[in-house]
Protein backbone atom coordinates (compact mmCIF):
# COMPACT_ATOMS: atom_id res chain seq x y z
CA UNK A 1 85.05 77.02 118.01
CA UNK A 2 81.62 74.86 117.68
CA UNK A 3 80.06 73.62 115.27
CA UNK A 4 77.14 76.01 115.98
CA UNK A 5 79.15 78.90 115.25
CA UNK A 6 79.81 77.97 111.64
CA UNK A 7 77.56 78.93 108.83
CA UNK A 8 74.85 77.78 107.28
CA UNK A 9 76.28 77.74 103.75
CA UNK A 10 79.88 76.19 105.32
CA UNK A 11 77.60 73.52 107.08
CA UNK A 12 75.93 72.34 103.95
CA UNK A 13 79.38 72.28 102.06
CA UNK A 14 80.33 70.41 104.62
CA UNK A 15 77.65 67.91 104.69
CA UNK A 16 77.19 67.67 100.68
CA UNK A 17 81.80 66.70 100.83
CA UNK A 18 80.57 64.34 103.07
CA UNK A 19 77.82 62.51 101.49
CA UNK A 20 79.40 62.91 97.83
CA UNK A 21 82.46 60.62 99.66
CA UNK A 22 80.46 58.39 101.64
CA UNK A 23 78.65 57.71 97.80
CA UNK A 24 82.33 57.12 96.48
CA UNK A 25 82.86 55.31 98.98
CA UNK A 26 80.11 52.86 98.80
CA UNK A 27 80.13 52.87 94.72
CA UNK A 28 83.51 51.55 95.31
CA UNK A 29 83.03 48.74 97.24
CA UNK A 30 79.67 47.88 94.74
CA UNK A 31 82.14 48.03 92.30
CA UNK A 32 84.61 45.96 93.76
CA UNK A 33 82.26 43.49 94.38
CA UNK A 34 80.74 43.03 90.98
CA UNK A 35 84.35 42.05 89.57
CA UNK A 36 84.13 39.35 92.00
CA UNK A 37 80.79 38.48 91.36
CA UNK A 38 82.22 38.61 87.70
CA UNK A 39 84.65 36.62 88.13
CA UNK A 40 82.43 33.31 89.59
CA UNK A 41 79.82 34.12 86.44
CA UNK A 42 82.65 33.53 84.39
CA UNK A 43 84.24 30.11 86.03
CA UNK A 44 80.61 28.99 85.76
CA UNK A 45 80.19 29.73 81.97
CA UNK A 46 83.84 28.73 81.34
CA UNK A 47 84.02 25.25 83.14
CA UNK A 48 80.36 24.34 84.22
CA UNK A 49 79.16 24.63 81.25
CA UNK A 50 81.00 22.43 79.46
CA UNK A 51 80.16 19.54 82.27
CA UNK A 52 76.60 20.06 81.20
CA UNK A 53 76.85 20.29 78.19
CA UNK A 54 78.43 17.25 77.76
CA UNK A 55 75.92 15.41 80.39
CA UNK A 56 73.36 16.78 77.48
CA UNK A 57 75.46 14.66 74.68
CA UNK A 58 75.76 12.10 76.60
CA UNK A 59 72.46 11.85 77.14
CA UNK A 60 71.76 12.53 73.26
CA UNK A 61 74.13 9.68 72.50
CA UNK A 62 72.38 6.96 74.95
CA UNK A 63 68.66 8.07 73.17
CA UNK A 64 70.45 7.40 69.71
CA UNK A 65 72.46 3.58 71.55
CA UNK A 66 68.62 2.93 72.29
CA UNK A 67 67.43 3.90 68.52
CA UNK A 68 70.57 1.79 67.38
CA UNK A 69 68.76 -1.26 69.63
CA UNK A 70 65.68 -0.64 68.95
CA UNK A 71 66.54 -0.63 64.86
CA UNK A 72 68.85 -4.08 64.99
CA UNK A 73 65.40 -6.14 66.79
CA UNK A 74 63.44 -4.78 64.23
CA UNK A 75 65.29 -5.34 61.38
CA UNK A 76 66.20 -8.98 59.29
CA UNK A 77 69.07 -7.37 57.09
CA UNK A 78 72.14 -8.34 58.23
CA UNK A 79 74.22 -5.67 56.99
CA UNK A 80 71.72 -3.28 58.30
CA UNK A 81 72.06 -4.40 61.52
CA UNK A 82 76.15 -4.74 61.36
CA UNK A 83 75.77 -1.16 60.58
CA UNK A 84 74.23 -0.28 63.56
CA UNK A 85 75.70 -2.73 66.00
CA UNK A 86 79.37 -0.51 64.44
CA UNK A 87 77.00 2.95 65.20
CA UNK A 88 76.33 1.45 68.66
CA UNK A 89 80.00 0.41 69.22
CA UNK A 90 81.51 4.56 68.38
CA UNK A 91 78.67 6.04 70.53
CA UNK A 92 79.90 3.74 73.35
CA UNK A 93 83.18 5.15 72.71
CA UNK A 94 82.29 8.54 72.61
CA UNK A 95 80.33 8.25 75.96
CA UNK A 96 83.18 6.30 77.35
CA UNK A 97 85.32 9.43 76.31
CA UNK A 98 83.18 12.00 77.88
CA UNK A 99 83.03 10.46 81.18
CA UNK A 100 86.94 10.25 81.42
CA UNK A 101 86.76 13.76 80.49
CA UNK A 102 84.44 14.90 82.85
CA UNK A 103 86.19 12.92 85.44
CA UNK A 104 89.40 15.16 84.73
């Protein structure tokens, strides 16, 4: 029996079971790769994120050492400037801190 001896209306069932699978079929895999894709957004939110955002603090916290300089050459009060030299000394610590986290 060929295929040319098989209806019209059996044909185009035919075809239609065909394409609605070969849609499944590729939906599927689309699928399947989006949860993957998914998965990589989320490692990148989760864990590079927090590397930059602590480059940004660090960053923050070097502008504010400068400030903390700047402030102590200006000044001629010398509790002001004990006061920032002990401002300058914790953001050194907390940049100190970051890095050995980041380093982890």
């Amino acid at each position: 029996m060929g295929f040319s001896k098989i209806k019209l209306s059996n044909k185009l069932i035919i075809a239609f079971s065909l394409m609605i699978i070969l849609i499944m079929g590729v939906s599927s895999l689309a699928i399947l790769r989006l949860s993957q894709i998914n998965g990589t957004v989320d490692q990148l939110i989760d864990v590079e994120n927090e590397k930059v955002s602590a480059a940004y603090n660090m960053r923050g916290s070097i502008n504010k050492i400068a400030i903390s300089i700047r402030n102590i050459s200006i000044s001629n009060d010398m509790n002001y400037m004990n006061e920032q030299k002990k401002y300058w000394i914790r953001i050194e610590l907390f940049i100190m801190k970051t890095k050995i986290n980041l380093a982890a």
